[in-house]
Protein backbone atom coordinates (compact mmCIF):
# COMPACT_ATOMS: atom_id res chain seq x y z
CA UNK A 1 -7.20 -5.98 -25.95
CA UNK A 2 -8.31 -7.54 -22.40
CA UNK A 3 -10.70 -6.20 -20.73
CA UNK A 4 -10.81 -7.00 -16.84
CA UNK A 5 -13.40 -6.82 -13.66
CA UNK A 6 -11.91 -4.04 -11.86
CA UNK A 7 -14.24 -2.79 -8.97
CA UNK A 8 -17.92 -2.14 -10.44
CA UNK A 9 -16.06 -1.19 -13.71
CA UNK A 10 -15.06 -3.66 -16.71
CA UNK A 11 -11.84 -2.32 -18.02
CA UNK A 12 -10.21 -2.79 -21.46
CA UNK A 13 -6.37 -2.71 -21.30
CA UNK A 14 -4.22 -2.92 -24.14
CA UNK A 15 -2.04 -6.18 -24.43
CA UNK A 16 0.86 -7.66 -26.34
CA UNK A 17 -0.49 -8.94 -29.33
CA UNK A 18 -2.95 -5.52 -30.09
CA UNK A 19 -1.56 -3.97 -33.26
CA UNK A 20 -1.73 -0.16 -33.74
CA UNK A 21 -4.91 1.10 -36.26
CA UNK A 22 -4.26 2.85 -39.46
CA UNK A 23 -7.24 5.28 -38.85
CA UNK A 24 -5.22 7.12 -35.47
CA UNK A 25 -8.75 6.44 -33.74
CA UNK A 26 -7.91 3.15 -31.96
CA UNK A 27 -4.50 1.49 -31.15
CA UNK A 28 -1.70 3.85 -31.52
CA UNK A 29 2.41 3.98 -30.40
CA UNK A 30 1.59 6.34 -27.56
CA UNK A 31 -0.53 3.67 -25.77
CA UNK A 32 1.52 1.11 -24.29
CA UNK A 33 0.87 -2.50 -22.86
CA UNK A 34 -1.02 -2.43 -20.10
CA UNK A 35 -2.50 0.88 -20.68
CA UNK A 36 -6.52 1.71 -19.89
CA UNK A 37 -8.04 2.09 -23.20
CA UNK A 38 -11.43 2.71 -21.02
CA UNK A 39 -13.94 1.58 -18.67
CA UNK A 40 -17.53 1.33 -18.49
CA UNK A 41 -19.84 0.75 -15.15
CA UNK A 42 -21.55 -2.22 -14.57
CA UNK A 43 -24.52 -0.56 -13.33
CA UNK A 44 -24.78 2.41 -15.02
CA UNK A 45 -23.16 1.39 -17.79
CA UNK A 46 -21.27 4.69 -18.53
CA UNK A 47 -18.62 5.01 -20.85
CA UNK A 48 -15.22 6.61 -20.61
CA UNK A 49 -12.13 6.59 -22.77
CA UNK A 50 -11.12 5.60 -26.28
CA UNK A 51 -14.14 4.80 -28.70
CA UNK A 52 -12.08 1.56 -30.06
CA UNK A 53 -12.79 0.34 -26.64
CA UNK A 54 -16.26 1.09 -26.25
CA UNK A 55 -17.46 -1.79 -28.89
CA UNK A 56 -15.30 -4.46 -26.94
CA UNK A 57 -16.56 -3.21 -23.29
CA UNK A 58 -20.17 -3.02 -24.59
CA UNK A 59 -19.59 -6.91 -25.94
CA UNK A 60 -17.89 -7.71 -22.37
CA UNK A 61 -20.87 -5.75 -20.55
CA UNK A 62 -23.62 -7.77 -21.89
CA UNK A 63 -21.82 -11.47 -21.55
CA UNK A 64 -21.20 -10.30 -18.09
CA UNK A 65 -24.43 -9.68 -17.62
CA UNK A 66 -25.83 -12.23 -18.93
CA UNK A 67 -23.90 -14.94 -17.16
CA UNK A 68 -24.81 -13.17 -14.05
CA UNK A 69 -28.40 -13.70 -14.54
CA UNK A 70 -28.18 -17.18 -15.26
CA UNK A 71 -26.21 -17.29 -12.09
CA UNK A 72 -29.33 -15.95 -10.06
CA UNK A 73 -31.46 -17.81 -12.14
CA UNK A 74 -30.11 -20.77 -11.38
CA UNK A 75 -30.34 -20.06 -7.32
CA UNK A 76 -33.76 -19.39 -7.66
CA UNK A 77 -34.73 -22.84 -9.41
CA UNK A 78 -32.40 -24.75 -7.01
CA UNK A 79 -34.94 -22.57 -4.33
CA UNK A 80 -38.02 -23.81 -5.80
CA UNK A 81 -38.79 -20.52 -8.12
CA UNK A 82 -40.09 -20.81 -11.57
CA UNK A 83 -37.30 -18.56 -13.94
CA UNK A 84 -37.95 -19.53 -17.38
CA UNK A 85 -40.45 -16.52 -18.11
CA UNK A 86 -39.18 -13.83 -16.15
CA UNK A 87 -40.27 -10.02 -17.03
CA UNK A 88 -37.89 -7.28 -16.90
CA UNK A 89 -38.26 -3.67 -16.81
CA UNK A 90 -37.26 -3.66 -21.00
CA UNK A 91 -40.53 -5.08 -21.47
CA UNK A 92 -42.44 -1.94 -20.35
CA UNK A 93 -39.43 0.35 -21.61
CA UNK A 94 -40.39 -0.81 -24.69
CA UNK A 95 -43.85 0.01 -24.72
CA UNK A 96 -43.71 3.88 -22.63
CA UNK A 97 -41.14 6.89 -22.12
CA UNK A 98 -40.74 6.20 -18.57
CA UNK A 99 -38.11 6.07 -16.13
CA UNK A 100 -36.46 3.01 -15.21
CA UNK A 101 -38.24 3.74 -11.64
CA UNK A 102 -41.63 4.21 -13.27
CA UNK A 103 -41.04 0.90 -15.13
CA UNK A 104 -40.60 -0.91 -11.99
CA UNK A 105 -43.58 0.33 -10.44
CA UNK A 106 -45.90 -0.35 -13.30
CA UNK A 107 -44.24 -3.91 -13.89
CA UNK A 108 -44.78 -5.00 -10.21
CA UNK A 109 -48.55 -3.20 -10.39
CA UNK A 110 -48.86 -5.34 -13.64
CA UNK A 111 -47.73 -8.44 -12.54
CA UNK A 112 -49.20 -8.32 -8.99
CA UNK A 113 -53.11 -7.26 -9.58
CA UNK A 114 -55.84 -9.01 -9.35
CA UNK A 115 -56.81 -9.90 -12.51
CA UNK A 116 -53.45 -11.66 -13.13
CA UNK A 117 -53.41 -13.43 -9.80
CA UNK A 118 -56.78 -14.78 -10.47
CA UNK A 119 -55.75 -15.72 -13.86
CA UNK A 120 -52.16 -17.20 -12.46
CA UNK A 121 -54.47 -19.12 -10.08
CA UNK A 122 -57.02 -20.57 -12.75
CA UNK A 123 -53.60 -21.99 -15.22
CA UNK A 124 -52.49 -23.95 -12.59
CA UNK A 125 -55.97 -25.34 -11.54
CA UNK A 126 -56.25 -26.25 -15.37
CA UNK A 127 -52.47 -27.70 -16.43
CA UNK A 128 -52.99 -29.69 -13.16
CA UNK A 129 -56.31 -30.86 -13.76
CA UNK A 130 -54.81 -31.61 -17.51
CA UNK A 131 -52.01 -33.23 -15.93
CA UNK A 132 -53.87 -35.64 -13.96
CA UNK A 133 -52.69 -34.57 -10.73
CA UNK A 134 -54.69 -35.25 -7.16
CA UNK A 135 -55.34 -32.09 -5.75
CA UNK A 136 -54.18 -31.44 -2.40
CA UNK A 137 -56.71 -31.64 0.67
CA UNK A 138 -57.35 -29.21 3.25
């Protein structure tokens, strides 16, 4: 099986080499080479087609993924941006039922408050300071 970029959709397509399953759930006679086994949204990440697929498209999905945030992540260095503790919505999903809306909101309320800022604020003043760096003047 291949699976392919095809739009916003990764796409598993049977090839040449794919040999047909005993159990009649997967690879069978009646799909041919080149035939979509199924698909699955990049951003949604909803499923459609054969079930044989689904384990190979979820695989795909989260390599994809993956590769594409260390794509960003490695823009954002090259820009000056610390990326090697980020926070993502999963870390609140995690903790509440919530939407992934909700999650947003209450990670950015987290992570931009007062408390933390000050906190953020005192770190560096104290790795610096531990670092033996000159502080700058004005």
């Amino acid at each position: 099986m291949k699976v392919k970029k095809r739009g916003n959709k990764l796409v598993a397509v049977r090839c040449e080499n794919d040999v047909n399953t005993t159990d009649g759930c997967g690879m069978n006679s009646k799909i041919a080479v080149g035939d979509t086994l199924g698909s699955i949204n990049i951003k949604t990440g909803k499923f459609t087609g054969n079930t044989y697929a689904l384990v190979f498209l979820e695989k795909e999905l989260g390599v994809y993924k993956s590769e594409k945030t260390k794509e960003a992540k490695e823009v954002l260095k090259k820009a000056g941006y610390q990326v090697d503790n980020l926070w993502s919505i999963l870390d609140v999903l995690k903790k509440f039922d919530c939407t992934n809306e909700e999650a947003h909101i209450l990670m950015n309320k987290s992570l931009t408050n007062k408390a933390t800022m000050e906190q953020i604020w005192l770190a560096i003043e104290m790795e610096g300071e531990m670092m033996n760096l000159k502080p700058v003047k004005g």
